[in-house]
C-alpha atoms as a PDB file:
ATOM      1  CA  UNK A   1       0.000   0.000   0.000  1.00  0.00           C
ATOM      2  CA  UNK A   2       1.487   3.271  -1.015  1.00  0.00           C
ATOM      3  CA  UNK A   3       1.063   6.355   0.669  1.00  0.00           C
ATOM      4  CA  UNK A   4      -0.862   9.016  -1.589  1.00  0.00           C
ATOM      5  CA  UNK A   5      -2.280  11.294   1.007  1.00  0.00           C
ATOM      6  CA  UNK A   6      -0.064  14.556   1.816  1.00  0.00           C
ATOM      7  CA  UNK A   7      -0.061  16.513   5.202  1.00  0.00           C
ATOM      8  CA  UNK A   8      -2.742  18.839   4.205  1.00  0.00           C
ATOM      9  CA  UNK A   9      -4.931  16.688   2.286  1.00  0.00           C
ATOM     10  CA  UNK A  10      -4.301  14.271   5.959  1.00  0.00           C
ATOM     11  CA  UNK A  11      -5.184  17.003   8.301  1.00  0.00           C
ATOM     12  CA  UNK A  12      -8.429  17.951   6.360  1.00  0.00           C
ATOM     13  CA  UNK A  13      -9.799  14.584   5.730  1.00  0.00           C
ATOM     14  CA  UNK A  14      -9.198  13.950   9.666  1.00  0.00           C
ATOM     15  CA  UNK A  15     -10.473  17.188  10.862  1.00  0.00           C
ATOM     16  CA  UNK A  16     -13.596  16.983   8.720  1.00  0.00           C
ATOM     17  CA  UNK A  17     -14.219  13.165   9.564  1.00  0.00           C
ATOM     18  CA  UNK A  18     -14.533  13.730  13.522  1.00  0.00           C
ATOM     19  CA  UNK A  19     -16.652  17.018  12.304  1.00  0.00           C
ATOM     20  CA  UNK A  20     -19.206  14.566  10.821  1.00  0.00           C
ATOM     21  CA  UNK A  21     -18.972  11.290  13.605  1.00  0.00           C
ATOM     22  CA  UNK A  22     -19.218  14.150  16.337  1.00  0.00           C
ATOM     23  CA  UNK A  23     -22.812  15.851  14.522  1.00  0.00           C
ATOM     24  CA  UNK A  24     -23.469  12.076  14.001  1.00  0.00           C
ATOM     25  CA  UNK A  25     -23.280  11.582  17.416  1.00  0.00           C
ATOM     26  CA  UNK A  26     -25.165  14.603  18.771  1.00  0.00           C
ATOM     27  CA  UNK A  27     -27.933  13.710  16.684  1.00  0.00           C
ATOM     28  CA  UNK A  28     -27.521  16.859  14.569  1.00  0.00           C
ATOM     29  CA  UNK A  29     -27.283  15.506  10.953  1.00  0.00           C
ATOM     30  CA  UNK A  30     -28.618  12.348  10.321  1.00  0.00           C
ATOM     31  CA  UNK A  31     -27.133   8.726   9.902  1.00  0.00           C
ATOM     32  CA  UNK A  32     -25.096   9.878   7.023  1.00  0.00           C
ATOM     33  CA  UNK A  33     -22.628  11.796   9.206  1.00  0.00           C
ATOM     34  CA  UNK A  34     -21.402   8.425  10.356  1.00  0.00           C
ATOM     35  CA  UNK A  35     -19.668   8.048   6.357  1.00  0.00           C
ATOM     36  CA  UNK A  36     -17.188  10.186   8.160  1.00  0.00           C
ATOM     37  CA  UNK A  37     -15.468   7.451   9.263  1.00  0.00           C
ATOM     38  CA  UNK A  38     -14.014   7.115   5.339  1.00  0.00           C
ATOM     39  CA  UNK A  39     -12.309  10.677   5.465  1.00  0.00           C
ATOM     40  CA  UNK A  40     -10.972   9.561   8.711  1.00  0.00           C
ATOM     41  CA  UNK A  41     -10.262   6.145   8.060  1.00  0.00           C
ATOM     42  CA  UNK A  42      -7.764   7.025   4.641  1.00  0.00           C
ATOM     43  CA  UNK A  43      -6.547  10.527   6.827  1.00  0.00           C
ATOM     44  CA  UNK A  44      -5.691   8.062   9.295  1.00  0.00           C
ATOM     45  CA  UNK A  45      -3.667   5.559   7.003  1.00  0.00           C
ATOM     46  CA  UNK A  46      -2.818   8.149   4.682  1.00  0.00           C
ATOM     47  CA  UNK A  47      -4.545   5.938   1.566  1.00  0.00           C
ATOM     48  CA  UNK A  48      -7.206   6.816  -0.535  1.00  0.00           C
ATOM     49  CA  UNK A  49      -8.414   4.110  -3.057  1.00  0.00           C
ATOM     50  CA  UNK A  50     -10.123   6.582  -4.871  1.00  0.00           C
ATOM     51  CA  UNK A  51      -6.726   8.349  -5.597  1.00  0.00           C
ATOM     52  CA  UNK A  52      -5.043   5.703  -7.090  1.00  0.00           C
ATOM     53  CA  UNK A  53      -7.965   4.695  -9.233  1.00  0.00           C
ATOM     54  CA  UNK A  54      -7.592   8.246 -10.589  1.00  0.00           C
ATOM     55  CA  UNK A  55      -3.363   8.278 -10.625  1.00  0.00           C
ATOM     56  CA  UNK A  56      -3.722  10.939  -7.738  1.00  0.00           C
ATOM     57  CA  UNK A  57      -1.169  11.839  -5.398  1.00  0.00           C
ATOM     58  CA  UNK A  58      -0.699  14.613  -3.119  1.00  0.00           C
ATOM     59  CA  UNK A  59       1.914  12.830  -0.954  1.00  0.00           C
ATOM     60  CA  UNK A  60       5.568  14.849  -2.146  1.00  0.00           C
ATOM     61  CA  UNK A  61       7.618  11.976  -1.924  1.00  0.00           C
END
């Protein structure tokens, strides 16, 4: 697995995953908050499927 998430793109995806499980949990939005866990999951491991599908990288190495 090959890293193709930079420090920016990391820091939003985690940021704006706990935004979504957090209104999730408060009952603000509705069940679809909890697909936050996907930003947060690939922030986390610094993979996005999605990106290599498309030949996207924002990772500088």
């Amino acid at each position: 697995m090959k890293l193709n998430i930079g420090s920016v793109d990391r820091a939003l995806r985690i940021v704006a995953g706990l935004v979504l499980i957090a209104l999730a949990a408060t009952g603000t939005v509705g069940l679809w908050g909890w697909l936050g866990v996907v930003p947060l999951l690939t922030g986390v491991f610094r993979f996005c499927p999605l990106y290599t599908l498309l030949g996207i990288n924002t990772c500088p190495r």
